[in-house]
Protein backbone atom coordinates (compact mmCIF):
# COMPACT_ATOMS: atom_id res chain seq x y z
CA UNK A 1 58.16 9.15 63.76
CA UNK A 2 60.81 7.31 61.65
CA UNK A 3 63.17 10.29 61.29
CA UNK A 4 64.11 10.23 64.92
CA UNK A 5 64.97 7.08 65.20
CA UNK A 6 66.14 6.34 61.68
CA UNK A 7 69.52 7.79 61.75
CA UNK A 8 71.09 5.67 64.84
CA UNK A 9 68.47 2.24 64.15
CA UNK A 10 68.15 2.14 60.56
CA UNK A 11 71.28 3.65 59.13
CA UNK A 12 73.99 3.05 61.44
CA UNK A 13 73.05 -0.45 62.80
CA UNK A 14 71.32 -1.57 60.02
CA UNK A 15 72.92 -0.50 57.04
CA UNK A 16 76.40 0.59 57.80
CA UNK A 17 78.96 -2.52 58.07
CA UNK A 18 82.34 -2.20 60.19
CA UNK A 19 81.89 1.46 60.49
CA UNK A 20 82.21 2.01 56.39
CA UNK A 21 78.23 3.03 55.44
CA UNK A 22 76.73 0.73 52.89
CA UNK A 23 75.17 2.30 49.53
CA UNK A 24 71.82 1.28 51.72
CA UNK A 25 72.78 4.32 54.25
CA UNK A 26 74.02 6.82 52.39
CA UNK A 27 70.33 6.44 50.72
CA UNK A 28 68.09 5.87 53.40
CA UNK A 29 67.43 9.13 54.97
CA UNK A 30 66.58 10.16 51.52
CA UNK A 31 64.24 7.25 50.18
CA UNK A 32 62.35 7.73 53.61
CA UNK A 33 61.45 10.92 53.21
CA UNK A 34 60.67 10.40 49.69
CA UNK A 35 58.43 7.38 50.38
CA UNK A 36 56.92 9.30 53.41
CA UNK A 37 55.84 12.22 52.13
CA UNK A 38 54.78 11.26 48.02
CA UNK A 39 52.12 8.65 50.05
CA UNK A 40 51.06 11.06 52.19
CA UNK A 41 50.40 13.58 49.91
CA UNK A 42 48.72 10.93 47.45
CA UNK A 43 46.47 9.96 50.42
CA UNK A 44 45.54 13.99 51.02
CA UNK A 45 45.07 14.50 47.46
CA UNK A 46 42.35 11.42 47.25
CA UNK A 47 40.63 12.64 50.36
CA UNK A 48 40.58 16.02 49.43
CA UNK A 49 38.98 15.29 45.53
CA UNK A 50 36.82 11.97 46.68
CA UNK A 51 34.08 12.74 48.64
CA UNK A 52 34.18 9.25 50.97
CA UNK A 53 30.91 8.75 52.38
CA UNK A 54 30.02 6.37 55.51
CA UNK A 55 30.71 7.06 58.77
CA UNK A 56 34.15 8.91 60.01
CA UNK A 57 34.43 5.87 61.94
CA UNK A 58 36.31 4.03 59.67
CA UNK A 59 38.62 6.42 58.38
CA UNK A 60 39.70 6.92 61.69
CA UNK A 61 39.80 3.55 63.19
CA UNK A 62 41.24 2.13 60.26
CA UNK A 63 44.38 3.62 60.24
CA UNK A 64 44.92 3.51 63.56
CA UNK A 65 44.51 -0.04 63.55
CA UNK A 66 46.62 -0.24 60.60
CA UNK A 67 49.19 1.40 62.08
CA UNK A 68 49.02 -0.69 65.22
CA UNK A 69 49.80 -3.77 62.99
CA UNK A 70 52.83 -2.04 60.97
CA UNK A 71 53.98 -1.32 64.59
CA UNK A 72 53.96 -4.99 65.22
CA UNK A 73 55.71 -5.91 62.14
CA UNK A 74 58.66 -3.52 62.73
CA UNK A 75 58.93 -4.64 66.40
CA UNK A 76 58.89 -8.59 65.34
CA UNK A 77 61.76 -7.12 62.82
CA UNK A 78 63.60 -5.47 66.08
CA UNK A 79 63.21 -8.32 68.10
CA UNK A 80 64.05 -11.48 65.57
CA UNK A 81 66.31 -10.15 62.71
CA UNK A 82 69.49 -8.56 63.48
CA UNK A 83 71.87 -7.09 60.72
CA UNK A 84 72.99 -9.61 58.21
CA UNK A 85 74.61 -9.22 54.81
CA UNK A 86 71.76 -11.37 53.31
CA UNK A 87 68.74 -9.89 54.89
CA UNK A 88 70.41 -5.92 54.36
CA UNK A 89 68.33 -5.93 51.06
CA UNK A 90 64.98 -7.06 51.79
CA UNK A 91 65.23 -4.74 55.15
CA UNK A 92 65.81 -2.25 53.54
CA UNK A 93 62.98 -2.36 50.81
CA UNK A 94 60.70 -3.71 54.07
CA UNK A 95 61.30 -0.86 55.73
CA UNK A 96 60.84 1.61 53.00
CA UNK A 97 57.19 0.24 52.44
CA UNK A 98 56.54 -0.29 55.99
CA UNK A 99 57.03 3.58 56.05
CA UNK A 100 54.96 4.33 53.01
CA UNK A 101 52.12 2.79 54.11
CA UNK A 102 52.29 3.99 57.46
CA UNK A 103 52.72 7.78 56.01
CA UNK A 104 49.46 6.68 53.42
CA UNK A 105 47.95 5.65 56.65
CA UNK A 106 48.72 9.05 58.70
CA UNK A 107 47.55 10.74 55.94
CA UNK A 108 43.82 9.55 55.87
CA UNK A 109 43.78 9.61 59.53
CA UNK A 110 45.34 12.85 60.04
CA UNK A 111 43.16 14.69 57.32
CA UNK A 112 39.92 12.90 58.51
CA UNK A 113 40.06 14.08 62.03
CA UNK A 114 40.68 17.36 60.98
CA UNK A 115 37.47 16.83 59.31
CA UNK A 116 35.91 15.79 62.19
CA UNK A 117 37.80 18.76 64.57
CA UNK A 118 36.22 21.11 61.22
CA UNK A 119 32.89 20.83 62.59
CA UNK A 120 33.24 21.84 66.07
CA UNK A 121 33.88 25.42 67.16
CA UNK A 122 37.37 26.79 66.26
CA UNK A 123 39.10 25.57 70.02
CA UNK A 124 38.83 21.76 69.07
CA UNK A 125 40.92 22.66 65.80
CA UNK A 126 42.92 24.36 67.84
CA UNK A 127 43.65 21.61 70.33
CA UNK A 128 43.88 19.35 67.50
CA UNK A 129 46.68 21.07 66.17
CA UNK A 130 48.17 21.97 69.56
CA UNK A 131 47.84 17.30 70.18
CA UNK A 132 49.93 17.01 66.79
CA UNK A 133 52.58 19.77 67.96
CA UNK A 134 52.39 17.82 71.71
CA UNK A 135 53.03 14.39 70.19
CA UNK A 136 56.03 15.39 67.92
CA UNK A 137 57.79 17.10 71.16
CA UNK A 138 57.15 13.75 73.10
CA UNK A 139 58.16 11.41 70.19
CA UNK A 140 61.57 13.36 70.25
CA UNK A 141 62.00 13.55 73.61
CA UNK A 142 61.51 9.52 73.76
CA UNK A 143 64.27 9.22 71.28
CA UNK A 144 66.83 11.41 73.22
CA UNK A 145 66.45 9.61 76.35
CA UNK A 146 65.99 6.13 74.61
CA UNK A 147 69.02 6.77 72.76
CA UNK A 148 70.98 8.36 76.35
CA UNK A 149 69.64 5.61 78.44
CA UNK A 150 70.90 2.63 75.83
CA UNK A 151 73.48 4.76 73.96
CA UNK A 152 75.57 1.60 72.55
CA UNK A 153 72.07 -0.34 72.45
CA UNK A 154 70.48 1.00 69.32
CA UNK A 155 68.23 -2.44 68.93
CA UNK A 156 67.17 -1.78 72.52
CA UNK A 157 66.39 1.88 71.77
CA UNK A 158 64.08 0.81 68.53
CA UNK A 159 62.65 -1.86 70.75
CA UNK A 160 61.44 0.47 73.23
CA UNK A 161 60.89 3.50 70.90
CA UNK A 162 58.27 1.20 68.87
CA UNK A 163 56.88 -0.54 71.78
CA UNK A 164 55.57 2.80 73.62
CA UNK A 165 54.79 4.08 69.80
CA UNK A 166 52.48 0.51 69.85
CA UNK A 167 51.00 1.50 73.52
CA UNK A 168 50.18 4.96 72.43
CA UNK A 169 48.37 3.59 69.20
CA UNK A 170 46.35 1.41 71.51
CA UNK A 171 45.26 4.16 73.90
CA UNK A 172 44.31 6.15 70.87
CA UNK A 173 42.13 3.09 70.12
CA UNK A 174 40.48 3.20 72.96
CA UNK A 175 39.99 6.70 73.83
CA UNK A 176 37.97 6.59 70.64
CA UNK A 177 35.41 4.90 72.04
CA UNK A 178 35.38 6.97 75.05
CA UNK A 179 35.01 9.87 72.77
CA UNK A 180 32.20 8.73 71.11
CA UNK A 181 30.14 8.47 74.54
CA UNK A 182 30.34 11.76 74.89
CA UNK A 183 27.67 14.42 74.22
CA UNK A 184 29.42 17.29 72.45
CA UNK A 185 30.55 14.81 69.96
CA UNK A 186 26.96 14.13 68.50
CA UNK A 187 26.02 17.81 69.10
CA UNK A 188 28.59 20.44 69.05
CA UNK A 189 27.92 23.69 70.48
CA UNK A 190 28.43 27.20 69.26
């Protein structure tokens, strides 16, 4: 989600200064997908050696809440603190673990409903997969006409990018519960 809107938010309103890009943007890109990726695969690596028992509730709720709060954070960063010498710093570590814990969140989430997609016949894997490759063509769409609609606005573009990532979150929330009304859910067929 970050690496879309990253480049144009984070790196050239954030961290470059007078057009000349700080030492904070020439190592952003970089740290993010560092950060991103090492929790991530941490996360996989636990869930695939632990056996967690307890109900998949909570490994899927959890991170979506989670998620919904980082979400929050960032967008009370958008809205209240613009680019500042003094506050460059501290963004910039912010952001960094906002983004690793986010990615550690993704990870349990992702890799638990694939656990949960495991048990049904092969098409809800399927779809599951086909719902990740959906969402990353819609979250880069969103940033391409964000970023046309409010082209010299990148605080406008991060404030909309994360608010409809936040609405999205919330109807994943409660779609869950919809879900869990359903029949095939406590008895999958063949």
């Amino acid at each position: 989600m970050f690496i879309t809107i990253a480049p144009q938010y984070y790196v050239d309103y954030w961290f470059t200064v007078n057009g000349t890009k700080t030492n904070y943007a020439d190592d952003f890109m970089s740290a993010m997908g560092i950060v991103a990726q090492t929790s991530n695969l941490i996360v996989a690596i636990i869930n695939v050696l632990n056996v967690i028992r307890g109900p998949l509730l909570y490994r899927i709720i959890f991170p979506l809440t989670f998620n919904s709060l980082l979400i929050l954070v960032i967008l009370g960063l958008v809205i209240f603190q613009t680019p500042d010498d003094n506050a460059r710093g501290w963004f910039y570590v912010v952001s960094l673990v906002i983004i690793m814990a986010m990615n550690a969140s993704n990870g349990l989430y992702q890799n638990s409903f694939f656990g949960l997609a495991a048990d049904f016949p092969f098409e809800y894997s399927n779809a599951v997969v086909i719902g990740t490759n959906i969402c990353g063509t819609f979250t880069s769409i969103l940033a391409i006409v964000a970023t046309l609609a409010f082209s010299d606005q990148p605080q406008t573009v991060a404030l909309i990018y994360f608010a409809i990532s936040f609405i999205i979150l919330i109807v994943c929330l409660c779609s869950w519960w919809f879900c869990k009304k359903l029949v095939s859910y406590f008895s999958p067929k063949d």
